[in-house]
C-alpha atoms as a PDB file:
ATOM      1  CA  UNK A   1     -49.746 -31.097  72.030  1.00  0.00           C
ATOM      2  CA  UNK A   2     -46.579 -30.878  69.565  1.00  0.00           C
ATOM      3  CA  UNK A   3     -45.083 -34.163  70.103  1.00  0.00           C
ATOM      4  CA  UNK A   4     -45.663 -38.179  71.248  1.00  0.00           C
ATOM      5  CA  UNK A   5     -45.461 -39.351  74.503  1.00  0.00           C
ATOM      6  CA  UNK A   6     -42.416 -41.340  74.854  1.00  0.00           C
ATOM      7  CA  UNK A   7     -41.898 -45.124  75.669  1.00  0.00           C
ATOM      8  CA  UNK A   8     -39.226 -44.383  78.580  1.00  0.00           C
ATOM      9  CA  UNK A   9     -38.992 -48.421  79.288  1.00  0.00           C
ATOM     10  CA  UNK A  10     -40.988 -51.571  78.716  1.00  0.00           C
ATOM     11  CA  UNK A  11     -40.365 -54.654  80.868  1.00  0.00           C
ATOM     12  CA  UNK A  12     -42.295 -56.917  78.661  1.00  0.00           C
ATOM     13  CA  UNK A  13     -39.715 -59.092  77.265  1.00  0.00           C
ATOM     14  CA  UNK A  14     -42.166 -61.549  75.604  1.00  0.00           C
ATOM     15  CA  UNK A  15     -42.978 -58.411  73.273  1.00  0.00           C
ATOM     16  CA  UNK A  16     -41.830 -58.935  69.705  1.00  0.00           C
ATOM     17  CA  UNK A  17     -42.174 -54.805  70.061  1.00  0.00           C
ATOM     18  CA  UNK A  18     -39.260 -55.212  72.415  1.00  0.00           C
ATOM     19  CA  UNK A  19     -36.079 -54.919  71.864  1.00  0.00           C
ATOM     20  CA  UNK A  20     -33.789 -53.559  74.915  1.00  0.00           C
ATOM     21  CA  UNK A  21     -36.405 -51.091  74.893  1.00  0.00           C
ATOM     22  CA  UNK A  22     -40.107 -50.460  72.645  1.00  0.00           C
ATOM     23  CA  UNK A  23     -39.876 -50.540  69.298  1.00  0.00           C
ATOM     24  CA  UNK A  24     -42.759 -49.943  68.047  1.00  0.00           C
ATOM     25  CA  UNK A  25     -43.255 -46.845  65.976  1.00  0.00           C
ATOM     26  CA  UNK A  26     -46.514 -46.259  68.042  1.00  0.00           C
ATOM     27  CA  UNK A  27     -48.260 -47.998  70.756  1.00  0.00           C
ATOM     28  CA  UNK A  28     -51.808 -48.023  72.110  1.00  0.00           C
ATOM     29  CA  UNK A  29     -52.829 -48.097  75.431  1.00  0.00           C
ATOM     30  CA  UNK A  30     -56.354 -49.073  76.216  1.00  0.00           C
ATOM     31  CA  UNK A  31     -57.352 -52.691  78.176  1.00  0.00           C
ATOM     32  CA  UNK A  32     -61.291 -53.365  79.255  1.00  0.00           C
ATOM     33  CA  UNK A  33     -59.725 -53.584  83.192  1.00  0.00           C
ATOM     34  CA  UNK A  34     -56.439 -52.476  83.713  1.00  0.00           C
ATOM     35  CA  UNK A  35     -54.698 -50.128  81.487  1.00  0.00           C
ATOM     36  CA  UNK A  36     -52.300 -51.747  78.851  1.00  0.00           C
ATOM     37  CA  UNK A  37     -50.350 -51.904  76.033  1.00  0.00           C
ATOM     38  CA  UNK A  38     -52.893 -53.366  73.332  1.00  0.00           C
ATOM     39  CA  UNK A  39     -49.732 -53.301  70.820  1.00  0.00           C
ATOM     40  CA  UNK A  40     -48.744 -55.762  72.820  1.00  0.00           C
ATOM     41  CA  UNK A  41     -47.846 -59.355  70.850  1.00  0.00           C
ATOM     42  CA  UNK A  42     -46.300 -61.939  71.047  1.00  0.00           C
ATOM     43  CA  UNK A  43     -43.910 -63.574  68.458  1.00  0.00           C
ATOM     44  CA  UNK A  44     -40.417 -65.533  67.735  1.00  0.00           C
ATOM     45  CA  UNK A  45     -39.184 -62.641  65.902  1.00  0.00           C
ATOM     46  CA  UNK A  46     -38.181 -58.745  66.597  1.00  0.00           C
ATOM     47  CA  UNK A  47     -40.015 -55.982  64.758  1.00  0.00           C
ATOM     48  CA  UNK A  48     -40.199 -52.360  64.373  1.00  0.00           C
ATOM     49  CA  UNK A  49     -38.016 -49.569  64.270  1.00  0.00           C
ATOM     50  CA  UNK A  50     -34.071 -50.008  64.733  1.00  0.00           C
ATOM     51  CA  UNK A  51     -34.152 -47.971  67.821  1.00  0.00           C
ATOM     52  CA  UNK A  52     -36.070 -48.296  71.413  1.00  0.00           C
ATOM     53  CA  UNK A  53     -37.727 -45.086  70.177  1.00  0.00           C
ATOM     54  CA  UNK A  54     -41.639 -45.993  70.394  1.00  0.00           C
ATOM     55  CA  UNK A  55     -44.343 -43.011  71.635  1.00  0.00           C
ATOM     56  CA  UNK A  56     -47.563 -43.434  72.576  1.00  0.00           C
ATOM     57  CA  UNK A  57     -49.988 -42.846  69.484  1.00  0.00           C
ATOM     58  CA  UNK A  58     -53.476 -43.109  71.615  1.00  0.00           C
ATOM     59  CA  UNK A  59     -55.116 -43.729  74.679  1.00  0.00           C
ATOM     60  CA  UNK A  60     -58.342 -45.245  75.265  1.00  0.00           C
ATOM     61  CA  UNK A  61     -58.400 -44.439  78.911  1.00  0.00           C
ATOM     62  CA  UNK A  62     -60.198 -41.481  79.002  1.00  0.00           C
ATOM     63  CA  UNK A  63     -60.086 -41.438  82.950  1.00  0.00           C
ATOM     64  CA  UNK A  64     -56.617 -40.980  83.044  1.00  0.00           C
ATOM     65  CA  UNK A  65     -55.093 -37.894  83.946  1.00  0.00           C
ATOM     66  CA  UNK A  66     -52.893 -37.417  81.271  1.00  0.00           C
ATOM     67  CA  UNK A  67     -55.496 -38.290  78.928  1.00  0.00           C
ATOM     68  CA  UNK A  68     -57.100 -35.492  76.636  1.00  0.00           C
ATOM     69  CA  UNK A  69     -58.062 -35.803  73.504  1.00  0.00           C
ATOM     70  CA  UNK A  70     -57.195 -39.550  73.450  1.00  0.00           C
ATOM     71  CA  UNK A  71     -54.038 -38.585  73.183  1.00  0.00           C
ATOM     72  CA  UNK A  72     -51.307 -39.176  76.286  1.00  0.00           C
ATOM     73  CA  UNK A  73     -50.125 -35.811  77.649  1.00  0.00           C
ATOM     74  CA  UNK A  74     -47.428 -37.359  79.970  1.00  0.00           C
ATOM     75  CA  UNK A  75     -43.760 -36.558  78.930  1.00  0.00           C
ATOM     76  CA  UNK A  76     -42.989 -40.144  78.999  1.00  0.00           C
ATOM     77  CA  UNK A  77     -44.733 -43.304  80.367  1.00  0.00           C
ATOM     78  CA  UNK A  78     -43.048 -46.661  81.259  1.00  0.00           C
ATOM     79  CA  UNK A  79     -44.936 -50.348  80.373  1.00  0.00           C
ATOM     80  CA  UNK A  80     -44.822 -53.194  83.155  1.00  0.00           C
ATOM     81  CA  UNK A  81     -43.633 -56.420  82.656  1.00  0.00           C
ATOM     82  CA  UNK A  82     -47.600 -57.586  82.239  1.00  0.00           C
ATOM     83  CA  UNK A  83     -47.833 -55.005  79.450  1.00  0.00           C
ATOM     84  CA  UNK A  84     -49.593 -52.823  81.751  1.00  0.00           C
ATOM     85  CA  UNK A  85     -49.211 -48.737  82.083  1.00  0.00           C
ATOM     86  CA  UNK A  86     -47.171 -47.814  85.040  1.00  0.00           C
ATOM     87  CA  UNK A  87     -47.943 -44.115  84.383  1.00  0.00           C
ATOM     88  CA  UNK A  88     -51.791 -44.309  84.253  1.00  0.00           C
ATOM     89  CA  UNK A  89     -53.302 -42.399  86.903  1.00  0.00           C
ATOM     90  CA  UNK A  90     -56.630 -41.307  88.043  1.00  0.00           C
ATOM     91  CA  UNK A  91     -57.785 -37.968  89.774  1.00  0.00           C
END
């Protein structure tokens, strides 16, 4: 793998990671039930990069299928309004 899985969209507006788009510079996806965005906060302010660039930097869900490694082998994923993973998927 030569390159991050990208942040296509995020619909969780609460996220001080969002910013008409993620932010971050790297999120995490893991959750004990669903899978989820545990970058995920809340605050009154914006942070992060000056672009909606963010990428994935690990996954904790090894039973996804675009997990290997703990790294996210989809091209891009999207993030739910709930913070959730819209692109985890099981075999």
């Amino acid at each position: 793998m030569s390159t991050a899985s990208l942040v296509k969209s995020c619909g969780t507006t609460a996220c001080a990671f969002n910013n008409g788009g993620c932010t971050a510079i790297a999120i995490n996806v893991g959750g004990a039930e669903a899978a989820s965005c545990t970058t995920f906060i809340t605050l009154d302010a914006r942070a992060g990069l000056a672009s909606a660039d963010g990428q994935v930097g690990a996954c904790k869900r090894l039973e996804c299928v675009h997990n290997t490694d703990l790294l996210c082998t989809a091209g891009e994923i999207s993030v739910g309004d709930n913070a959730d993973c819209l692109s985890y998927s099981v075999a």
